[in-house]
PDB file of N, CA and C in Angstrom:
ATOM      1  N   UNK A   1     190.999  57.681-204.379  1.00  0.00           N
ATOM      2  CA  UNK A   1     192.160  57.701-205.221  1.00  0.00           C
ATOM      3  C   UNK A   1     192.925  58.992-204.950  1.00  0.00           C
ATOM      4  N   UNK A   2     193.779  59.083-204.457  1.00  0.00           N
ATOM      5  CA  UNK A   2     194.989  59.965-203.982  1.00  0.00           C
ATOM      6  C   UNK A   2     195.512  61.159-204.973  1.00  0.00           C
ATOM      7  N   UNK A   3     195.599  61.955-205.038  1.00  0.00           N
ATOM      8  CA  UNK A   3     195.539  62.638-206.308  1.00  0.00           C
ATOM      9  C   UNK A   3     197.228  63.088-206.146  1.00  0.00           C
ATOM     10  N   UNK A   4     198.291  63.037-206.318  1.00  0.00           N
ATOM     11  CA  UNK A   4     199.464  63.911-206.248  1.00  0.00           C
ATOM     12  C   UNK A   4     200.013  65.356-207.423  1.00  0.00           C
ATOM     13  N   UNK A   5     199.577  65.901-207.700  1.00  0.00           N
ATOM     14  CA  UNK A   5     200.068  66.999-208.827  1.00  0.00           C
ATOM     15  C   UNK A   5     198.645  67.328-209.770  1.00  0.00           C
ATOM     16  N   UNK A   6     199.235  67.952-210.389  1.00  0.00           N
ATOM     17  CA  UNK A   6     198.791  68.394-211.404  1.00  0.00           C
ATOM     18  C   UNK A   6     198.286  67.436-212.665  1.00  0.00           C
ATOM     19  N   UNK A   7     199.150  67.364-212.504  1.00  0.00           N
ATOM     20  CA  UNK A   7     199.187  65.583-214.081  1.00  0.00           C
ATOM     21  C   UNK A   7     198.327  64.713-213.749  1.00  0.00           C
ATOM     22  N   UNK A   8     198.344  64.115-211.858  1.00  0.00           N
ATOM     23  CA  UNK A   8     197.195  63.335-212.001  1.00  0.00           C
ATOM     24  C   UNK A   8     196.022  63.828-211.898  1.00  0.00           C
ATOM     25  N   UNK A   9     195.756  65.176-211.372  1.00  0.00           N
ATOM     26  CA  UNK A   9     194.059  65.766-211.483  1.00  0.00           C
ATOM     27  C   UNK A   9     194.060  65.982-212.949  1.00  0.00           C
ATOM     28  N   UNK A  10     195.163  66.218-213.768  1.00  0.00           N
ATOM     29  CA  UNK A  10     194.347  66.180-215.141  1.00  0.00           C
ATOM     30  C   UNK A  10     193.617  64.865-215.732  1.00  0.00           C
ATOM     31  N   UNK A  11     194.763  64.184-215.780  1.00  0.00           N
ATOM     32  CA  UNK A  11     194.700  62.932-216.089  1.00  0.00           C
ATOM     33  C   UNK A  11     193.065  62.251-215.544  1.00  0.00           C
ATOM     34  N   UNK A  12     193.199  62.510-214.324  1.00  0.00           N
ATOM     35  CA  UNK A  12     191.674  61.854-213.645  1.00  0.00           C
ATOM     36  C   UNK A  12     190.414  62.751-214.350  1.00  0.00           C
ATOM     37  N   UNK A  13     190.723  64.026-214.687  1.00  0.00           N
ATOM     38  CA  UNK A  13     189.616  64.879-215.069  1.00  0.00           C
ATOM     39  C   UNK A  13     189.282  64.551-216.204  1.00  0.00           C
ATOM     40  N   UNK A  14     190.117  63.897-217.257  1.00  0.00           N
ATOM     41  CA  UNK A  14     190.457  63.755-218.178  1.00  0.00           C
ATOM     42  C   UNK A  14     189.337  62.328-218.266  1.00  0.00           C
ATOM     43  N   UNK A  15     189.815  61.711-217.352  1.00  0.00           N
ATOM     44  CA  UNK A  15     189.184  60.164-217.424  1.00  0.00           C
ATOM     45  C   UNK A  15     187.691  60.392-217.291  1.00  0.00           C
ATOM     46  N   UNK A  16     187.623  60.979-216.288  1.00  0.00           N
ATOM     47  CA  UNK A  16     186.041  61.450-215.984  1.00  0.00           C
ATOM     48  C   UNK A  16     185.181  62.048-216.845  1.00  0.00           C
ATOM     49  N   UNK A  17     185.731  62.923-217.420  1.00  0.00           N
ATOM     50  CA  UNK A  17     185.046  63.366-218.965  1.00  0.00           C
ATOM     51  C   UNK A  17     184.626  62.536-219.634  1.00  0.00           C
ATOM     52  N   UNK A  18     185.571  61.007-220.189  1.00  0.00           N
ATOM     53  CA  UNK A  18     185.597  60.735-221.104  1.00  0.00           C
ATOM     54  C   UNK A  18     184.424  59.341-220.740  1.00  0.00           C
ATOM     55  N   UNK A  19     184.415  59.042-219.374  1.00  0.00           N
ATOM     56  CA  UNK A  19     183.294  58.200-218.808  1.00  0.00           C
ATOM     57  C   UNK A  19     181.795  59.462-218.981  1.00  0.00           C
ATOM     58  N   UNK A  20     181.864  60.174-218.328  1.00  0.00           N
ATOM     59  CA  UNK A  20     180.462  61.281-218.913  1.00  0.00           C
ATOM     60  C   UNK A  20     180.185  61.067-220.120  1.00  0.00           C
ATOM     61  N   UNK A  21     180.993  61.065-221.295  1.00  0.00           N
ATOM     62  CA  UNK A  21     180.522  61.460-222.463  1.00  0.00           C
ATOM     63  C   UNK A  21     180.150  59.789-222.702  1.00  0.00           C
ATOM     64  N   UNK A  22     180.744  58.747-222.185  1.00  0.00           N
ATOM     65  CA  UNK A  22     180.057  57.394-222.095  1.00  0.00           C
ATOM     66  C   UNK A  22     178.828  57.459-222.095  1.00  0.00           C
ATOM     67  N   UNK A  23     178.852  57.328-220.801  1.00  0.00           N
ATOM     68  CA  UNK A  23     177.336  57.437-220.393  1.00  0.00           C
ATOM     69  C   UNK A  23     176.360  58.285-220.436  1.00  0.00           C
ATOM     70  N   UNK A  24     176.158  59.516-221.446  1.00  0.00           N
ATOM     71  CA  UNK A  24     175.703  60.522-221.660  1.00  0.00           C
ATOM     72  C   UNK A  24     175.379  59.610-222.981  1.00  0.00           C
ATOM     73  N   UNK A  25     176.151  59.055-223.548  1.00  0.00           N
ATOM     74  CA  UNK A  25     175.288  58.127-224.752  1.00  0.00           C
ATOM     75  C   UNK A  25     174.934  56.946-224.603  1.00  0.00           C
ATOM     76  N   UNK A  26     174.479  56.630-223.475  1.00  0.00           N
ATOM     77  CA  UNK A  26     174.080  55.309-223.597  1.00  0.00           C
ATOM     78  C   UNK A  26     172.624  55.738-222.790  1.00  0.00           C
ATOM     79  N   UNK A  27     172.080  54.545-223.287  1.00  0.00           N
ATOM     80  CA  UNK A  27     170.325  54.741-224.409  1.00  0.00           C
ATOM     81  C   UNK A  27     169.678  54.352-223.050  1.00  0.00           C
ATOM     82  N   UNK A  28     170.326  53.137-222.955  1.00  0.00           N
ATOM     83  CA  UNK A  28     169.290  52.525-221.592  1.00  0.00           C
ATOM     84  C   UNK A  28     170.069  51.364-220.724  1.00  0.00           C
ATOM     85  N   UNK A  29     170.020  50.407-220.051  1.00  0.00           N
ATOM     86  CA  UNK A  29     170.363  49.669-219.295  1.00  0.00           C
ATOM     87  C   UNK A  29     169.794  48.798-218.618  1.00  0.00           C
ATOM     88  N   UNK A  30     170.109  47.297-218.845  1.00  0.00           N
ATOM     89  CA  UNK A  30     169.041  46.629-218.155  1.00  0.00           C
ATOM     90  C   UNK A  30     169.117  46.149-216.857  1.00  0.00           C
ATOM     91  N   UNK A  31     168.056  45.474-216.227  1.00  0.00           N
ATOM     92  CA  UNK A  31     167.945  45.164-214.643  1.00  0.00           C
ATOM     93  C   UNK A  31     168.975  45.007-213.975  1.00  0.00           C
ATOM     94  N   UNK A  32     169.712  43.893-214.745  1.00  0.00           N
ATOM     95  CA  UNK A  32     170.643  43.326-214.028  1.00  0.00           C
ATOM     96  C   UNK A  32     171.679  43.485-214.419  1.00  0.00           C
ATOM     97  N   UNK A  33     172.121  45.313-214.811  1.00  0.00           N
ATOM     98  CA  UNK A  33     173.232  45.793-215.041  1.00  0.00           C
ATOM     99  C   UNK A  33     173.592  46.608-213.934  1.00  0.00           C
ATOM    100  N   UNK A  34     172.117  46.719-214.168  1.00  0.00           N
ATOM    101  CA  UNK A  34     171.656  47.999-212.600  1.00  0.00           C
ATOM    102  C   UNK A  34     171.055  47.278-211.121  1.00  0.00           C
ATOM    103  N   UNK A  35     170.942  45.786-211.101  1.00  0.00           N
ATOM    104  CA  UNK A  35     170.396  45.498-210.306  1.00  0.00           C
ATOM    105  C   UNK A  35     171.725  44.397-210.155  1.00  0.00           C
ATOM    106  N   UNK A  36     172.880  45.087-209.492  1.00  0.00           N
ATOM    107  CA  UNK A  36     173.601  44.179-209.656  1.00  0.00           C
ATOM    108  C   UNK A  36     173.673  43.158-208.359  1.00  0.00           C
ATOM    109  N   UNK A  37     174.532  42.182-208.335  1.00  0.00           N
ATOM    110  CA  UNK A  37     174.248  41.086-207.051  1.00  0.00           C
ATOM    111  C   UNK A  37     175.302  41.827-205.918  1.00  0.00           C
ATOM    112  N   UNK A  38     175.916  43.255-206.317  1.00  0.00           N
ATOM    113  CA  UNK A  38     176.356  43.821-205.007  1.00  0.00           C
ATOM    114  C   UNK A  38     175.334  44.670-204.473  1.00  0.00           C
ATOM    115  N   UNK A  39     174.488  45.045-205.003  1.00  0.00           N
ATOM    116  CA  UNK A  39     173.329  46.023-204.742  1.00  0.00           C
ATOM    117  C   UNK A  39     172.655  45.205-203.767  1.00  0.00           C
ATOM    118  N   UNK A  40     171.939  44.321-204.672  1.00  0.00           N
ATOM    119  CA  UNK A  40     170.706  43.201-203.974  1.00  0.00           C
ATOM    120  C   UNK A  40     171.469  42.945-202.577  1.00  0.00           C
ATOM    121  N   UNK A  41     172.613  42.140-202.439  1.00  0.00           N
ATOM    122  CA  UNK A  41     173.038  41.714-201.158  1.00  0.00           C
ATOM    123  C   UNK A  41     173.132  42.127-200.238  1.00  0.00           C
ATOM    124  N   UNK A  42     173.617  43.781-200.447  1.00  0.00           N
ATOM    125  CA  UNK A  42     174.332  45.138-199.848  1.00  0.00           C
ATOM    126  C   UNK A  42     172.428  45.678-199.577  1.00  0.00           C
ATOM    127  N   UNK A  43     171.797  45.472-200.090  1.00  0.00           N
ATOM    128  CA  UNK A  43     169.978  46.233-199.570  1.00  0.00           C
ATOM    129  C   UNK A  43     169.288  45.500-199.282  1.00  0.00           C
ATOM    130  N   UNK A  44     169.249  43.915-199.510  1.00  0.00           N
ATOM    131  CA  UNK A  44     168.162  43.027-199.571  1.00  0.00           C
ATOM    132  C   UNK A  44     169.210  41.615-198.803  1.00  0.00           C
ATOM    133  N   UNK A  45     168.157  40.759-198.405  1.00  0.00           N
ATOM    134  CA  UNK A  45     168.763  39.499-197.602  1.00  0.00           C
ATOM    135  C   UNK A  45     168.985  38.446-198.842  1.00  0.00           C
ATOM    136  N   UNK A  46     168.854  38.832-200.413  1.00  0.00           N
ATOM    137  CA  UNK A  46     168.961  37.994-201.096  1.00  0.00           C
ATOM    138  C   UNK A  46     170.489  38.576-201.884  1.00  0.00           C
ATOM    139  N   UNK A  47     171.177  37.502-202.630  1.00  0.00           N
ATOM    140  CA  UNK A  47     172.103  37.558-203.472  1.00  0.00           C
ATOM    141  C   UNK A  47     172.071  37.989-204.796  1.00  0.00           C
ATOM    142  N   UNK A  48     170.840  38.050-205.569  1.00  0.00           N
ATOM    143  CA  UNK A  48     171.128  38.288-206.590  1.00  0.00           C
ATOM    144  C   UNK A  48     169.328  38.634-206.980  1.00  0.00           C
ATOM    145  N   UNK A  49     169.482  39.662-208.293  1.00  0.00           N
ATOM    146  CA  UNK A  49     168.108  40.483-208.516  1.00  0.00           C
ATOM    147  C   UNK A  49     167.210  39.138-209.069  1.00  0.00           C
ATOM    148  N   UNK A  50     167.688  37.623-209.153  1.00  0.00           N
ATOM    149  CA  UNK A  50     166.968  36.512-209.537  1.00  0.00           C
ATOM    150  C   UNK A  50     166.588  36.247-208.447  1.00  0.00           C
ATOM    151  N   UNK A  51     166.839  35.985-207.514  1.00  0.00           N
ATOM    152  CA  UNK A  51     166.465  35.300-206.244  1.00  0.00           C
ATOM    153  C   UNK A  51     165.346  35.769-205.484  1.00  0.00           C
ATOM    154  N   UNK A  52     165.703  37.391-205.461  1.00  0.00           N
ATOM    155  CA  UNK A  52     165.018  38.569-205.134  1.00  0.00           C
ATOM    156  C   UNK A  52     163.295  37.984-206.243  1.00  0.00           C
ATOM    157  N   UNK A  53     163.674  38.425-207.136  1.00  0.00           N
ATOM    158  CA  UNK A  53     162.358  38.229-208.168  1.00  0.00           C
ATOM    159  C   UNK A  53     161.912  36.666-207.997  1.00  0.00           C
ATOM    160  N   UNK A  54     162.290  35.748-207.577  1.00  0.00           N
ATOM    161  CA  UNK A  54     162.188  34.570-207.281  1.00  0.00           C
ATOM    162  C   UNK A  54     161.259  33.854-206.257  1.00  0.00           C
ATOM    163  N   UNK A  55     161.418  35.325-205.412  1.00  0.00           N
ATOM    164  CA  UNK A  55     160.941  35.269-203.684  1.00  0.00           C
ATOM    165  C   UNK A  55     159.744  35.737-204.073  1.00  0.00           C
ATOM    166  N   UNK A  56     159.982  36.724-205.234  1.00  0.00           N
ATOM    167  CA  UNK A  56     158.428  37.610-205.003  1.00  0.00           C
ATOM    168  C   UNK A  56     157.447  37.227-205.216  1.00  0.00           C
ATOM    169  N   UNK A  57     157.480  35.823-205.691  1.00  0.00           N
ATOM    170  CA  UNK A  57     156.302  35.328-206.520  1.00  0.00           C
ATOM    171  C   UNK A  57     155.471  35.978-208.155  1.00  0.00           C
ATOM    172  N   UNK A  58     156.140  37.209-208.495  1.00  0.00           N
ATOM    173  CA  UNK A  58     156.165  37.786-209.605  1.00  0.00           C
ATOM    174  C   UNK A  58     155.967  37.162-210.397  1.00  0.00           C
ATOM    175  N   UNK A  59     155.355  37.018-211.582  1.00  0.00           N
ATOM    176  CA  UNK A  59     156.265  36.023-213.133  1.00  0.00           C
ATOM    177  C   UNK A  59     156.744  37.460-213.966  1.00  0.00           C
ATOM    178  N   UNK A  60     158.137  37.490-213.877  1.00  0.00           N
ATOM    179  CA  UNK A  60     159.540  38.249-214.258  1.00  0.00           C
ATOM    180  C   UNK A  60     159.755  37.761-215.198  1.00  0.00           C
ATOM    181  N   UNK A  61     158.798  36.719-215.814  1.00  0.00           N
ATOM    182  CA  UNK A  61     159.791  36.372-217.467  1.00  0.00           C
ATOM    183  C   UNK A  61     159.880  37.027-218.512  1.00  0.00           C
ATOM    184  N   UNK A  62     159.055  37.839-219.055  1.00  0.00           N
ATOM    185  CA  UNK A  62     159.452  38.887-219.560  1.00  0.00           C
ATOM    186  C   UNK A  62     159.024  40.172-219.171  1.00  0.00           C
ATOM    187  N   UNK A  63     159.410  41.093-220.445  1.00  0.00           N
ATOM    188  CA  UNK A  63     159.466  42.743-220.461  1.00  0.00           C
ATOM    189  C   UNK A  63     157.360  43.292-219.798  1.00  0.00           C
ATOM    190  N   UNK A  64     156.644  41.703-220.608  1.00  0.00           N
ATOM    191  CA  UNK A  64     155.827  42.567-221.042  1.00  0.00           C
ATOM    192  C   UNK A  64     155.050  42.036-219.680  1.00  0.00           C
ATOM    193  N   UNK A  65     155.373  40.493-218.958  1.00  0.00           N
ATOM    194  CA  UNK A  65     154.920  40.216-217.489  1.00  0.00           C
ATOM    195  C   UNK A  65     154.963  41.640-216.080  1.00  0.00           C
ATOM    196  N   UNK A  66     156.402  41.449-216.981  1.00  0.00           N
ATOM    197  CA  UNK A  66     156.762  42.462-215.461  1.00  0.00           C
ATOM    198  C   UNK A  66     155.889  44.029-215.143  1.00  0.00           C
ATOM    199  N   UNK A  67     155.674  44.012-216.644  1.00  0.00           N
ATOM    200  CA  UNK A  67     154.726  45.662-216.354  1.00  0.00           C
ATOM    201  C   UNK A  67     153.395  45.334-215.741  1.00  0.00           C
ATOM    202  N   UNK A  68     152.973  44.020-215.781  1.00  0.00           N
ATOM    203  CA  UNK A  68     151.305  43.872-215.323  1.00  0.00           C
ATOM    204  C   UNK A  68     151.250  43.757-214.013  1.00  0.00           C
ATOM    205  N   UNK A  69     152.385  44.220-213.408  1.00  0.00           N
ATOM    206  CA  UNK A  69     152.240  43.417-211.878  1.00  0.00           C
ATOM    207  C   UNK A  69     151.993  44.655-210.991  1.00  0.00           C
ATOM    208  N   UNK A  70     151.338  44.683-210.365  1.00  0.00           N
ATOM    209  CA  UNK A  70     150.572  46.062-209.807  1.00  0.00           C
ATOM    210  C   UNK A  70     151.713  46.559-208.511  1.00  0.00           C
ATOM    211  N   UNK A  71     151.917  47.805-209.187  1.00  0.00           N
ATOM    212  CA  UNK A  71     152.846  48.866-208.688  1.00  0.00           C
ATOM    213  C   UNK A  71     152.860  48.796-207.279  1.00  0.00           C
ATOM    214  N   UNK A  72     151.736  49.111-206.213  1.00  0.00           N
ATOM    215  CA  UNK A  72     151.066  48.618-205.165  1.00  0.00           C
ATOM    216  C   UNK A  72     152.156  47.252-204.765  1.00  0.00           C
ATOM    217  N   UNK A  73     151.689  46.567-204.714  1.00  0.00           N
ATOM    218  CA  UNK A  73     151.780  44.891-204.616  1.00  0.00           C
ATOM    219  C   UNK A  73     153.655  44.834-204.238  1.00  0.00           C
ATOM    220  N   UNK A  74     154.301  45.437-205.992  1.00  0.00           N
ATOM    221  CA  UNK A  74     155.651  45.292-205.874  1.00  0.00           C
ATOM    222  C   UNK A  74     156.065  46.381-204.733  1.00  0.00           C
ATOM    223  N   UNK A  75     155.512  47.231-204.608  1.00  0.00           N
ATOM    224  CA  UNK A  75     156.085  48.274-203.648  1.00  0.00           C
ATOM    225  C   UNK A  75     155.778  47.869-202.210  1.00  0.00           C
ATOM    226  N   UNK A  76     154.828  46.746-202.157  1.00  0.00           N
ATOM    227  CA  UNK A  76     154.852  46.226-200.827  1.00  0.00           C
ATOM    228  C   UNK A  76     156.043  45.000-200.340  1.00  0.00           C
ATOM    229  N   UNK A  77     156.630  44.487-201.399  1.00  0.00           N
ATOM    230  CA  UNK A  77     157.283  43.369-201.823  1.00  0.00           C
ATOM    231  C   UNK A  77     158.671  44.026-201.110  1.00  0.00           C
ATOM    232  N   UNK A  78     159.248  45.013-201.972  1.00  0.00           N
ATOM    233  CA  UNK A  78     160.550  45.924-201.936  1.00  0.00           C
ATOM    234  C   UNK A  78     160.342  46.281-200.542  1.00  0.00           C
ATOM    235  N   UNK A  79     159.462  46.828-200.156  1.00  0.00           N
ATOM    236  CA  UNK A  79     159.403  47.440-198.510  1.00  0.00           C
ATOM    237  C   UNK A  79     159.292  46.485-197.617  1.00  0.00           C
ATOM    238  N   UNK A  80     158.812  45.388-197.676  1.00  0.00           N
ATOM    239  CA  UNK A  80     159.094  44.055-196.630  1.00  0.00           C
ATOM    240  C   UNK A  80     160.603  43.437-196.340  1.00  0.00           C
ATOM    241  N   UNK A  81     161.314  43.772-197.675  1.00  0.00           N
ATOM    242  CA  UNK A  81     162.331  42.677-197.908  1.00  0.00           C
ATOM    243  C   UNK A  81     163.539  43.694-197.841  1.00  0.00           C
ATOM    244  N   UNK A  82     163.372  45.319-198.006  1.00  0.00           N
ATOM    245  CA  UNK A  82     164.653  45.987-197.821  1.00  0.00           C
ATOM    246  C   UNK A  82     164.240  47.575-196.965  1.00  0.00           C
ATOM    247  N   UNK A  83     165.062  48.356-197.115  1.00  0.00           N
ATOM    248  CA  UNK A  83     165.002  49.557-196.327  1.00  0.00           C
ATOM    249  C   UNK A  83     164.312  50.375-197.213  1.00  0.00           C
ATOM    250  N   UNK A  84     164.096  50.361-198.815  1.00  0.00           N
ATOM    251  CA  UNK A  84     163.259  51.135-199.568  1.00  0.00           C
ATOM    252  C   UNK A  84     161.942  51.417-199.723  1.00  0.00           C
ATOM    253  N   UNK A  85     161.327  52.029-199.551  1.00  0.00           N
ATOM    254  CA  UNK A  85     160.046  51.963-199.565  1.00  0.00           C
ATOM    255  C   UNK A  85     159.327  51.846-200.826  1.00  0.00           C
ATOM    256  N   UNK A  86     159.786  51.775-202.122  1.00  0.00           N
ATOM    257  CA  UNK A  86     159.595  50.863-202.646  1.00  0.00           C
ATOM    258  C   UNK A  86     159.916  50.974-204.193  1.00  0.00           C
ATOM    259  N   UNK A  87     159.684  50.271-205.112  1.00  0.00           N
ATOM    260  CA  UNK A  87     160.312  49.371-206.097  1.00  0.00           C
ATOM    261  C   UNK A  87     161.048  51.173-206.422  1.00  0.00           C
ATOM    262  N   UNK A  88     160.523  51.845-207.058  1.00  0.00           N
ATOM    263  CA  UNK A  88     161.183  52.995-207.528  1.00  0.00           C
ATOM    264  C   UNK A  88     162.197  53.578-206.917  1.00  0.00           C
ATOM    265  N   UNK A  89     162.231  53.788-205.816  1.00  0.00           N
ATOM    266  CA  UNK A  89     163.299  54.271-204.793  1.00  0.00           C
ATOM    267  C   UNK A  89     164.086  53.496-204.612  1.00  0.00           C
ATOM    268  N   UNK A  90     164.191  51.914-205.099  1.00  0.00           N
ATOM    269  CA  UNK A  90     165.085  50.939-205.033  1.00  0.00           C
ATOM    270  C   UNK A  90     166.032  51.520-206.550  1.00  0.00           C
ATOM    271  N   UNK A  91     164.887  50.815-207.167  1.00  0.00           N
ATOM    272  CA  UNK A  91     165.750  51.295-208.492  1.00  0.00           C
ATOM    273  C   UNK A  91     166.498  52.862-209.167  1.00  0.00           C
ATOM    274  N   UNK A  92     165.309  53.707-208.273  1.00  0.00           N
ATOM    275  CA  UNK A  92     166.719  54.726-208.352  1.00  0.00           C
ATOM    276  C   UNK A  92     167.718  54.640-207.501  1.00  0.00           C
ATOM    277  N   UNK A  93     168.460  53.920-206.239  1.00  0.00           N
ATOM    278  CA  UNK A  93     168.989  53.805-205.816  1.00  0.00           C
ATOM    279  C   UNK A  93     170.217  53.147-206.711  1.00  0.00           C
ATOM    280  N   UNK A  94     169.579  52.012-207.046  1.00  0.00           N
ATOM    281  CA  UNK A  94     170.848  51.065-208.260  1.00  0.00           C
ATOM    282  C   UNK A  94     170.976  51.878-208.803  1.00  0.00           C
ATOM    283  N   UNK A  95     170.039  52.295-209.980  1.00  0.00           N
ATOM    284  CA  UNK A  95     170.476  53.542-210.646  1.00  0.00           C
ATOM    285  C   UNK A  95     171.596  54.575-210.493  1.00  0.00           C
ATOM    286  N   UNK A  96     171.617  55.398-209.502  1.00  0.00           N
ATOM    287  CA  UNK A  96     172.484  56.241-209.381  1.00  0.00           C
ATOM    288  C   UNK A  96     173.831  55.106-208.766  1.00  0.00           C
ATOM    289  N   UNK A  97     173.973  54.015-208.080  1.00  0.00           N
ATOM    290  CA  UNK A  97     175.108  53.396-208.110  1.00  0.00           C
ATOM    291  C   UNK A  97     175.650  52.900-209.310  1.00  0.00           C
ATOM    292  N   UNK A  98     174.800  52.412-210.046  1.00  0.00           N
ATOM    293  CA  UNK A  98     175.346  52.170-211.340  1.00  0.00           C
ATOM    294  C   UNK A  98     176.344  53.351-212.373  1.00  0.00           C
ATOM    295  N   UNK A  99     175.394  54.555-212.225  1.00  0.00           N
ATOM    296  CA  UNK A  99     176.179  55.966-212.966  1.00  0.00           C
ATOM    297  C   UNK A  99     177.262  55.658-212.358  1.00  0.00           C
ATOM    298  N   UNK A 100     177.261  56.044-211.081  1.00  0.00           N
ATOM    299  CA  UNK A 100     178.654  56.269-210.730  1.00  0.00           C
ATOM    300  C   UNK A 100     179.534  55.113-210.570  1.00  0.00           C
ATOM    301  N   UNK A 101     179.404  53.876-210.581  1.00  0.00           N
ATOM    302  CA  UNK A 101     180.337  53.070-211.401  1.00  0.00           C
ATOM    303  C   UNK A 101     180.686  53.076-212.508  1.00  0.00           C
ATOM    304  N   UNK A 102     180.122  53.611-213.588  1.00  0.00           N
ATOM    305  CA  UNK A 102     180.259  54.204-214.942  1.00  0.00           C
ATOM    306  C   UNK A 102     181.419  54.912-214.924  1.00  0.00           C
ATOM    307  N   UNK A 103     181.132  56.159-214.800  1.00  0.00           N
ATOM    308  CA  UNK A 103     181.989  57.391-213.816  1.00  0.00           C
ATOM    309  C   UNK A 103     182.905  57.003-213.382  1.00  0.00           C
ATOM    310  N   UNK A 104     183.024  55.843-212.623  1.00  0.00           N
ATOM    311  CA  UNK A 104     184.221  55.315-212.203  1.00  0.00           C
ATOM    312  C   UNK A 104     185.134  56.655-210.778  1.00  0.00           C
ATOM    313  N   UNK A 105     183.617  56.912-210.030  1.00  0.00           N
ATOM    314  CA  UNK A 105     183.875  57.873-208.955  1.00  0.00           C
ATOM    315  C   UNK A 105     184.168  56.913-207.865  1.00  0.00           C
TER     316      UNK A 105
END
């Protein structure tokens, strides 16, 4: 975004603040806010963080499935299927794309 003067670096600084103080209050975020279907496509040969979880043979149906599934296992899953080595380094990856769509950088 092209900045010309003064007015618009305020203006943008201005905006940017007011996305920080956004997302400086917000609590948490779920998968597939952060696991969006530009992420998955753009890192993985699948379209969307369903398809992905679909492939894995996982059961993803809920909060309390997904924690039993051995860290190991998923981190072999993520490292077969993308460039991450594994589930954490994926998801901080979305992660920090997500902030900064927030941010709106």
């Amino acid at each position: 975004m092209p900045i010309k003067g003064l007015d618009d670096l305020s203006k943008t600084l201005g905006k940017l603040a007011d996305n920080a103080k956004e997302l400086s209050n917000t609590k948490s975020a779920s998968l597939t806010e952060i696991l969006t279907p530009e992420f998955i496509s753009q890192h993985t040969k699948f379209a969307s963080a369903d398809e992905l979880f679909e492939a894995s043979g996982f059961d993803v149906s809920s909060q309390a499935t997904f924690e039993t599934i051995p860290e190991d296992q998923l981190d072999a899953f993520i490292g077969s299927i993308s460039s991450f080595a594994s589930w954490r380094e994926m998801l901080n990856s979305a992660g920090a794309a997500w902030a900064k769509r927030k941010l709106s950088l």
